[in-house]
Protein backbone atom coordinates (compact mmCIF):
# COMPACT_ATOMS: atom_id res chain seq x y z
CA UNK A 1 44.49 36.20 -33.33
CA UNK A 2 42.50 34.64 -36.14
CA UNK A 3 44.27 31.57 -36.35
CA UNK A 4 44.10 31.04 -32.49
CA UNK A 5 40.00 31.56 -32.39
CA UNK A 6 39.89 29.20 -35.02
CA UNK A 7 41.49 26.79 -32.98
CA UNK A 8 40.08 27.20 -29.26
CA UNK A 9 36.54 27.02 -31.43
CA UNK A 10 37.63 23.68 -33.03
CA UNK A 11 38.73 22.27 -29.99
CA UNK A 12 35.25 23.25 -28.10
CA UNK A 13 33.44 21.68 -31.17
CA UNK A 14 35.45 18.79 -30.52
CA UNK A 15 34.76 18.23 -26.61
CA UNK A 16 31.10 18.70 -27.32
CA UNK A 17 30.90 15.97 -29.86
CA UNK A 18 32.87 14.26 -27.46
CA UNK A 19 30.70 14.43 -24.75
CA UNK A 20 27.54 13.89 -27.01
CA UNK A 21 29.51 10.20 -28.12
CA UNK A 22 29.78 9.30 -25.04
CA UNK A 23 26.44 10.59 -23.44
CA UNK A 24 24.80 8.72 -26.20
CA UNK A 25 26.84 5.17 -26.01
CA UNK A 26 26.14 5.10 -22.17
CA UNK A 27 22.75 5.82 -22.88
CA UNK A 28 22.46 2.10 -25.54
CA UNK A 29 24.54 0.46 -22.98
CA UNK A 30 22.64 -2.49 -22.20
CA UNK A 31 22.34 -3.09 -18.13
CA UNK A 32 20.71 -5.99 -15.99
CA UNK A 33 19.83 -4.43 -12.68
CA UNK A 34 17.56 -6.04 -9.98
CA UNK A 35 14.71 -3.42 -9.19
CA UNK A 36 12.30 -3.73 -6.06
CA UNK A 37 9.07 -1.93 -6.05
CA UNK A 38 5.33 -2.11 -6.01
CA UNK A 39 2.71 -2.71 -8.41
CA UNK A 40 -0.74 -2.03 -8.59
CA UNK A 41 -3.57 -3.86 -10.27
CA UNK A 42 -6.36 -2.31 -11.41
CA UNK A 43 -9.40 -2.98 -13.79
CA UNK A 44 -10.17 -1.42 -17.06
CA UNK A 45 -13.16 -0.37 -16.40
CA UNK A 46 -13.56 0.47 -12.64
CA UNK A 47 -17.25 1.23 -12.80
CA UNK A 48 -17.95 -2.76 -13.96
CA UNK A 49 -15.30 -4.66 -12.09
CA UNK A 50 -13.39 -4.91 -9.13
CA UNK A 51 -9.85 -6.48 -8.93
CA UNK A 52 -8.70 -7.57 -4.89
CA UNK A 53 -6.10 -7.29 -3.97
CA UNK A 54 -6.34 -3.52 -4.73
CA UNK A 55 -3.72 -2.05 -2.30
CA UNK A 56 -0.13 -2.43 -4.05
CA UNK A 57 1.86 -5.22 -4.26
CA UNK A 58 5.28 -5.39 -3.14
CA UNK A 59 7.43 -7.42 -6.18
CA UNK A 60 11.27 -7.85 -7.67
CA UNK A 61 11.71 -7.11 -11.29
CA UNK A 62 15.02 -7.79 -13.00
CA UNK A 63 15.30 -5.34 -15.70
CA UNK A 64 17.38 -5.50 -19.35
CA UNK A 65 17.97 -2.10 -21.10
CA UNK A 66 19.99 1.16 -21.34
CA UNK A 67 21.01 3.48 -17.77
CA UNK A 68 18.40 6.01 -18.84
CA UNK A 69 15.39 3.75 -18.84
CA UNK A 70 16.39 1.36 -15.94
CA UNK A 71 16.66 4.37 -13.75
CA UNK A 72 13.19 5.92 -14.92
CA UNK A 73 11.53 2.66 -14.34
CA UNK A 74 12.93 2.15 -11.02
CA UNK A 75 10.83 5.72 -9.76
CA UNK A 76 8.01 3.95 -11.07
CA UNK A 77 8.47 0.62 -9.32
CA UNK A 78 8.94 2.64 -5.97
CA UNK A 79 6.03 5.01 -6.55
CA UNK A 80 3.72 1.86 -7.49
CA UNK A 81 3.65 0.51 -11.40
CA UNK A 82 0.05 0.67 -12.38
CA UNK A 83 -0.98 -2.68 -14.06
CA UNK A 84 -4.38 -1.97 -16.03
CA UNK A 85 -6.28 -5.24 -16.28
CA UNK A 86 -8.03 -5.81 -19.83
CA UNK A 87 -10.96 -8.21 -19.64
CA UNK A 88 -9.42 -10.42 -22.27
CA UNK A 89 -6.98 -10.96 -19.44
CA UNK A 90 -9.13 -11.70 -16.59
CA UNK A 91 -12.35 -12.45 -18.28
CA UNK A 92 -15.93 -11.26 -17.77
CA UNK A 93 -17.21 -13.58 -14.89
CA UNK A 94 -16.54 -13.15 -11.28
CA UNK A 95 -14.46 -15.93 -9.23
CA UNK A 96 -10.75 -16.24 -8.25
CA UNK A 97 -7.71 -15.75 -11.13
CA UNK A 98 -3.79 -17.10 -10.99
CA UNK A 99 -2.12 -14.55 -12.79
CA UNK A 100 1.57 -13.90 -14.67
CA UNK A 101 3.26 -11.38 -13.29
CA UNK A 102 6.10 -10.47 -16.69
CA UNK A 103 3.83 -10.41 -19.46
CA UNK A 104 1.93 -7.87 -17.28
CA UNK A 105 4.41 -5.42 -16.54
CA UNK A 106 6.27 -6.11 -20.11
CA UNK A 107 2.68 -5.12 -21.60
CA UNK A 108 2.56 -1.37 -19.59
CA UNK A 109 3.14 1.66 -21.08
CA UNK A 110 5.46 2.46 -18.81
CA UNK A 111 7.77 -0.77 -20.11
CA UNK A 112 6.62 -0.85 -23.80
CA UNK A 113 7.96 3.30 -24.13
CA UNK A 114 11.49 2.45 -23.27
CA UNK A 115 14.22 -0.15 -24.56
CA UNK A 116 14.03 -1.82 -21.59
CA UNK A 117 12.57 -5.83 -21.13
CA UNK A 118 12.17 -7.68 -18.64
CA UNK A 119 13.67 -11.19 -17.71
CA UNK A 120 12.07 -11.90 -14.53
CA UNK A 121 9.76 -11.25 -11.65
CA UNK A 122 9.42 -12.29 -7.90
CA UNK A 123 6.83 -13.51 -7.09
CA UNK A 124 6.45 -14.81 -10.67
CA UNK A 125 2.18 -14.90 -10.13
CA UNK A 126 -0.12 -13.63 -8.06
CA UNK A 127 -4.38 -14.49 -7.00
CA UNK A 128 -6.62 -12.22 -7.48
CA UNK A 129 -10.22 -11.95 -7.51
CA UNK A 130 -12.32 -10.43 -9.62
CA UNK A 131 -15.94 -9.64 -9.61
CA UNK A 132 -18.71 -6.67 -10.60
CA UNK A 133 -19.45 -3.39 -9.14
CA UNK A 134 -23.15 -3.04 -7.74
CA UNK A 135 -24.74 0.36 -6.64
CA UNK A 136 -25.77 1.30 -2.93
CA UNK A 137 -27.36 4.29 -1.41
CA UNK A 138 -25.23 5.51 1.74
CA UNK A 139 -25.83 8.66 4.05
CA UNK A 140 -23.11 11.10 4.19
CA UNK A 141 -21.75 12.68 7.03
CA UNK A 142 -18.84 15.33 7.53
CA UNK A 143 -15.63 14.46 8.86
CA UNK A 144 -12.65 16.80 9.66
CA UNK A 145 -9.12 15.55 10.62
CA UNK A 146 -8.10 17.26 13.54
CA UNK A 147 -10.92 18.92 13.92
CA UNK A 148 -14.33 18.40 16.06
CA UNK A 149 -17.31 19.99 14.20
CA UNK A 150 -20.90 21.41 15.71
CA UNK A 151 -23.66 18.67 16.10
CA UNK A 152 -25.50 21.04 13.59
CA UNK A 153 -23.58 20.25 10.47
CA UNK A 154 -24.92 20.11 7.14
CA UNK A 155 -24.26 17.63 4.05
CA UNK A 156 -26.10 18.19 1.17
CA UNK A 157 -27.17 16.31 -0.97
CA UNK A 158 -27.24 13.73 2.37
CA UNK A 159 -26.88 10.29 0.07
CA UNK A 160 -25.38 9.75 -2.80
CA UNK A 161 -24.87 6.45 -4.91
CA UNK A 162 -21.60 4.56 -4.78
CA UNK A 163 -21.08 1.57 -6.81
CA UNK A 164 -18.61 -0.86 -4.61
CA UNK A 165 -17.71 -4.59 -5.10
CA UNK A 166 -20.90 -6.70 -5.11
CA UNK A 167 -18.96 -8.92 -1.81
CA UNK A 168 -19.25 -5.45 0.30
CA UNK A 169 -21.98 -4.43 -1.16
CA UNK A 170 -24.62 -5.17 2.43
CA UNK A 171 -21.90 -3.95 4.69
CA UNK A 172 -21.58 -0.31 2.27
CA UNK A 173 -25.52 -0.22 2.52
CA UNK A 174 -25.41 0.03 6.32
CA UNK A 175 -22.22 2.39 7.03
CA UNK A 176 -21.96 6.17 6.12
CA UNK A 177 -19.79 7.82 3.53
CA UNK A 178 -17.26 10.40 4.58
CA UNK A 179 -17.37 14.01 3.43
CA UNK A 180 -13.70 15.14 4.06
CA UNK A 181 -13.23 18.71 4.92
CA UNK A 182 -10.14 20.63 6.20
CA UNK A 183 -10.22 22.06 9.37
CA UNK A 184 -7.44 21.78 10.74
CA UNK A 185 -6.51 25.38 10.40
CA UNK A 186 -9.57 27.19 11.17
CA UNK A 187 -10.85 28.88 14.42
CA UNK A 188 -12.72 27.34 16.76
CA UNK A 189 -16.79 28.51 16.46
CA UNK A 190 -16.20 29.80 13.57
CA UNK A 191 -18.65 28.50 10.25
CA UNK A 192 -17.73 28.03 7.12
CA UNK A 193 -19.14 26.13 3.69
CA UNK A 194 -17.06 24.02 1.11
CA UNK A 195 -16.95 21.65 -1.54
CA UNK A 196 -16.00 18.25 0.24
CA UNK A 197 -14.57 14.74 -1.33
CA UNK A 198 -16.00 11.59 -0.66
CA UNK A 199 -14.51 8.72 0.64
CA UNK A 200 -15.70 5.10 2.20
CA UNK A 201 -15.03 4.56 5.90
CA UNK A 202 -12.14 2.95 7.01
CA UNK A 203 -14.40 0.12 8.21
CA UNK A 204 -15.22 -1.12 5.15
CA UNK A 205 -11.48 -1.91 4.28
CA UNK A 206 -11.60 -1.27 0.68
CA UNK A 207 -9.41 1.09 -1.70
CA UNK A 208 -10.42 4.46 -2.75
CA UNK A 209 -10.26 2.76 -6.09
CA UNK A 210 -12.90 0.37 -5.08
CA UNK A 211 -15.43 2.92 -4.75
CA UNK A 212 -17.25 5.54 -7.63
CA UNK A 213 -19.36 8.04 -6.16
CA UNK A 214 -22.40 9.72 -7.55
CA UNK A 215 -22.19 12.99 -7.21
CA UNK A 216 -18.19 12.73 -6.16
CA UNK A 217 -18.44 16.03 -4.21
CA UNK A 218 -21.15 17.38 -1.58
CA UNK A 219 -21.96 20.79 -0.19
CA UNK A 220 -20.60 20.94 3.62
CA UNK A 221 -21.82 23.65 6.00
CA UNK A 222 -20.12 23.15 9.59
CA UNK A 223 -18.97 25.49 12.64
CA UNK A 224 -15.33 24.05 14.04
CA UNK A 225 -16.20 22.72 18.04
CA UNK A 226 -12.61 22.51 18.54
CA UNK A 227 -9.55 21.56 17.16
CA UNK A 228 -7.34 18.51 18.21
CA UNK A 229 -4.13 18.38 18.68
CA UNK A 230 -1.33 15.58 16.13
CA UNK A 231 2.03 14.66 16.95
CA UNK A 232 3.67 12.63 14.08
CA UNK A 233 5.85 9.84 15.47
CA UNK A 234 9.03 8.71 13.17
CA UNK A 235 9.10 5.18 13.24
CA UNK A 236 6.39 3.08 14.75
CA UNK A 237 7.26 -1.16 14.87
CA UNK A 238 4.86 -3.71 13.68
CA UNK A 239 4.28 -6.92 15.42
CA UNK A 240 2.53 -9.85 14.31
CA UNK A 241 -0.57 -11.30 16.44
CA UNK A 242 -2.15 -15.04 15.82
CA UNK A 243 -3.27 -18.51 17.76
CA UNK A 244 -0.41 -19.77 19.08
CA UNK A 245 -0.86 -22.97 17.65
CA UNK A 246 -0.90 -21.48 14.31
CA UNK A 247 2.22 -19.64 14.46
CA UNK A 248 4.38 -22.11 16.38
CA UNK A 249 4.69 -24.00 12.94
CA UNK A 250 6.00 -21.45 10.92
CA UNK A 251 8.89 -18.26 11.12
CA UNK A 252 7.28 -15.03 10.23
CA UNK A 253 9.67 -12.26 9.00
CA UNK A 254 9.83 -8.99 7.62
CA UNK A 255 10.87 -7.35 4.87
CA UNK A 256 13.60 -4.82 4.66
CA UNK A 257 12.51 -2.56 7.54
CA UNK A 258 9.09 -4.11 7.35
CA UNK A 259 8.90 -4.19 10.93
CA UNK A 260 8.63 -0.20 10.56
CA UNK A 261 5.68 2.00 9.76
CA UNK A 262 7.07 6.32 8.95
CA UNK A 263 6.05 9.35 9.68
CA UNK A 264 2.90 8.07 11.78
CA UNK A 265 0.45 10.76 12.66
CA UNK A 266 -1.76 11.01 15.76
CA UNK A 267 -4.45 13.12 16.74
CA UNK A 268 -6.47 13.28 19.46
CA UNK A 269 -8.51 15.95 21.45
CA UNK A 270 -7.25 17.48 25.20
CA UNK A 271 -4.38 16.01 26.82
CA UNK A 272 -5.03 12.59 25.21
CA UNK A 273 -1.57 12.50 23.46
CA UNK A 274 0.61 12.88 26.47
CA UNK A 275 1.48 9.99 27.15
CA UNK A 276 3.33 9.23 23.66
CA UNK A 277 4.60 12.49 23.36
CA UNK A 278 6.03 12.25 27.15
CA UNK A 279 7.44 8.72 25.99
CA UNK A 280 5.52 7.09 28.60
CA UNK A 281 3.36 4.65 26.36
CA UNK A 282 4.10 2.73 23.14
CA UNK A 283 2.45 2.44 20.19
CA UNK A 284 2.27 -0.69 18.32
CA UNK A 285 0.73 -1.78 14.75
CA UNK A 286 -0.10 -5.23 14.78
CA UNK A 287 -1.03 -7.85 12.03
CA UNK A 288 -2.89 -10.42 12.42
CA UNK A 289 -2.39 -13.39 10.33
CA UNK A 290 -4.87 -16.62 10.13
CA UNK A 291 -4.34 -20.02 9.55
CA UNK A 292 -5.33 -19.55 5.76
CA UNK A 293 -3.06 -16.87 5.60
CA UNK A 294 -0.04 -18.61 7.03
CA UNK A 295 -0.62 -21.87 4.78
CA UNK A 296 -0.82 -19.69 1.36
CA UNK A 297 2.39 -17.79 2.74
CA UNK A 298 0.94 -14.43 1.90
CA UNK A 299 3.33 -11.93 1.17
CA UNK A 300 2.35 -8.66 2.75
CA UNK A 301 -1.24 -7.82 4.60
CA UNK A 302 -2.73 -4.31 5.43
CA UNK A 303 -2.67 -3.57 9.07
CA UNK A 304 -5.22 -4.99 11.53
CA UNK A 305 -5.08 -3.02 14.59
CA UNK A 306 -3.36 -0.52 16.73
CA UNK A 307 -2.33 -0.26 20.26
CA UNK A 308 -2.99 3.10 21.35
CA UNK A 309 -4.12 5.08 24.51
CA UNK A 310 -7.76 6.17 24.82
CA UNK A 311 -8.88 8.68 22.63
CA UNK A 312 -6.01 8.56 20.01
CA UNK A 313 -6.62 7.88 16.41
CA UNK A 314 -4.30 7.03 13.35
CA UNK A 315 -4.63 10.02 10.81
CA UNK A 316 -2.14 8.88 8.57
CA UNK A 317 0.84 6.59 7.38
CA UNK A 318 3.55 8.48 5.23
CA UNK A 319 0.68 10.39 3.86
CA UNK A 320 -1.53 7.19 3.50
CA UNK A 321 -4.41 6.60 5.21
CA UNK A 322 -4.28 3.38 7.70
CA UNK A 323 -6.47 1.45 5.45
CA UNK A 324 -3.84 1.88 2.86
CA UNK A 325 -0.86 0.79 4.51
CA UNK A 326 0.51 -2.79 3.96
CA UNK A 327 3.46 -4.53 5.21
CA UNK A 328 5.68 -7.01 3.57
CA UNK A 329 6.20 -10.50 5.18
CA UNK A 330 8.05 -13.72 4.63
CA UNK A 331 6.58 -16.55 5.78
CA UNK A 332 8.26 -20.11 6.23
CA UNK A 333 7.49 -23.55 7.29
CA UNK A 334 9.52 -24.21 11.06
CA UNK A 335 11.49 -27.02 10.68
CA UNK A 336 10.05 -29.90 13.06
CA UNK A 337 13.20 -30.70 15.19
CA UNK A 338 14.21 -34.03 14.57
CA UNK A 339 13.36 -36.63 17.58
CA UNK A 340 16.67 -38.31 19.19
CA UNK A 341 17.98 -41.37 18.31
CA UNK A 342 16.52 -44.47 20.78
CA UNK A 343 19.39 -44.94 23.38
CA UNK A 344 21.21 -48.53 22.45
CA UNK A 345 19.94 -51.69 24.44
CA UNK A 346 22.95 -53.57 26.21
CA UNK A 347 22.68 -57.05 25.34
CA UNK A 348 22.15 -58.94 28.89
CA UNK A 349 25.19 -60.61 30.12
CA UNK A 350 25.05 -64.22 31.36
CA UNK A 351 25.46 -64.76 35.06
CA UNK A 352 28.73 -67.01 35.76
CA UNK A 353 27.20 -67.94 38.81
């Protein structure tokens, strides 16, 4: 009985050494595997400088290293690679940038901490502007996603400071920061007070990232008016909107199902959302692309409008707000079509008569 435990332990010993070989060989097997994703440029120091475009950018990385760490990275590419901007790289003074896209994402911690290297990147560079971070005063007012709150809400303190890029800097100075609270699950009339976020209005069209509040939270008081109603819609299609003498010369594409914004949700108060629940109406994201845009054959652009009935808002995008959102185009020169060939000229024949 001895002799056989001996051996049934030996030969476990061996399939576990086994299976550590091989776990360990596939894991210093050296892989090349295409990876698509999004990265997302950001300054060093936030509170001094601003980097545009903030909102992530959609790329192609083609990846050399082991299983292990080309599957890690390839989360990261799809949850947004965060590219942190040193000022040796994009200098102190404010104006417009071409930068390299590899040395970049080779330089991240998230690249440097595996085996992995990378041989190239589409698009290879990218603009950006950079440029300093000035302080405004802006009022603050309470919001509540679906919810409707009492004309007698409080905020206080009612201003705060936000530094924002010096460019938006007027247009910040005359809108109203947001105070978020969360309503949606509260009665109607009854009153309630809570630490609230802050956030820029979505007119501004800048990044949470683009914005440091001080203080970064407020002191809400607020009795819920009423509570609206959402309705999340699965897919909603993108169209693109121009002059169309500006379009007709080039062929404007998406990227792989581009032409689809998930998980879209609506709110609006009363009966309002009917019509889209019933079907009966469409709703449409459009982006609007100018003539600079067309010539520099941007690659993806935040959305510009909606089509929606009266009364309904966008609350959110896949959990983003609509600010946030940005879709991926391709955008090529139309081939002129090519003018036909002058008909031949019959030589005149000579009367006989």
């Amino acid at each position: 009985m001895s002799e056989w435990r001996n051996r049934i332990s030996t030969l476990v010993v061996a399939i576990i050494a086994t299976l550590l070989i091989w776990t360990w060989a596939a894991d210093r097997t050296r892989d090349v595997r295409i990876l698509t994703g999004k990265v997302v440029l950001r300054p060093s120091d936030p509170e001094r400088q601003f980097v545009d475009p903030a909102q992530p950018q959609a790329v192609t990385v083609t990846l050399r290293g082991s299983p292990a760490s080309i599957n890690a990275l390839q989360t990261k590419l799809e949850q947004g690679l965060t590219l942190t901007l040193d000022p040796n790289v994009v200098g102190q003074e404010p104006g417009q940038r071409t930068l390299n896209l590899a040395p970049l994402i080779e330089a991240s911690p998230e690249i440097r901490t595996t085996d992995a290297s990378v041989s190239a990147v589409r698009p290879d560079r990218i603009d950006i502007r950079v440029g300093s971070m000035v302080p405004v005063r802006m009022a603050v007012r309470a919001v509540a996603p679906l919810a409707t709150l009492r004309g007698d809400t409080k905020v206080e303190p009612a201003e705060v400071q936000v530094l924002v890029p010096e460019p938006s800097a007027s247009a910040a100075s005359q809108e109203t920061a947001e105070a978020v609270v969360d309503a949606k699950d509260l009665p109607e009339g009854s009153t309630h007070e809570v630490s609230a976020s802050l956030r820029l209005p979505e007119s501004l069209k800048l990044a949470a990232s683009q914005a440091v509040f001080t203080p970064d939270r407020v002191k809400v008081q607020f009795t819920v008016a009423a509570r609206s109603r959402s309705f999340t819609l699965p897919t909603v299609r993108v169209e693109v909107a121009g002059a169309p003498e500006d379009l007709k010369g080039f062929d404007v594409s998406f990227g792989e199902q581009g032409d689809l914004l998930r998980q879209v949700v609506l709110s609006a108060p009363g009966d309002a959302l009917g019509p889209i629940e019933a079907g009966q109406t469409r709703t449409v994201a459009i982006v609007h692309l100018t003539p600079e845009e067309l010539s520099k054959r941007i690659t993806q652009k935040a959305i510009s409008a909606w089509v929606l009935p009266p009364g309904v808002q966008v609350e959110s995008v896949d959990g983003k707000r609509p600010s946030e959102v940005t879709v991926p185009l391709k955008i090529e020169p139309r081939a002129k079509p090519s003018e036909p060939a002058p008909a031949p000229v019959e030589a005149a024949v000579p009367s006989t008569t």
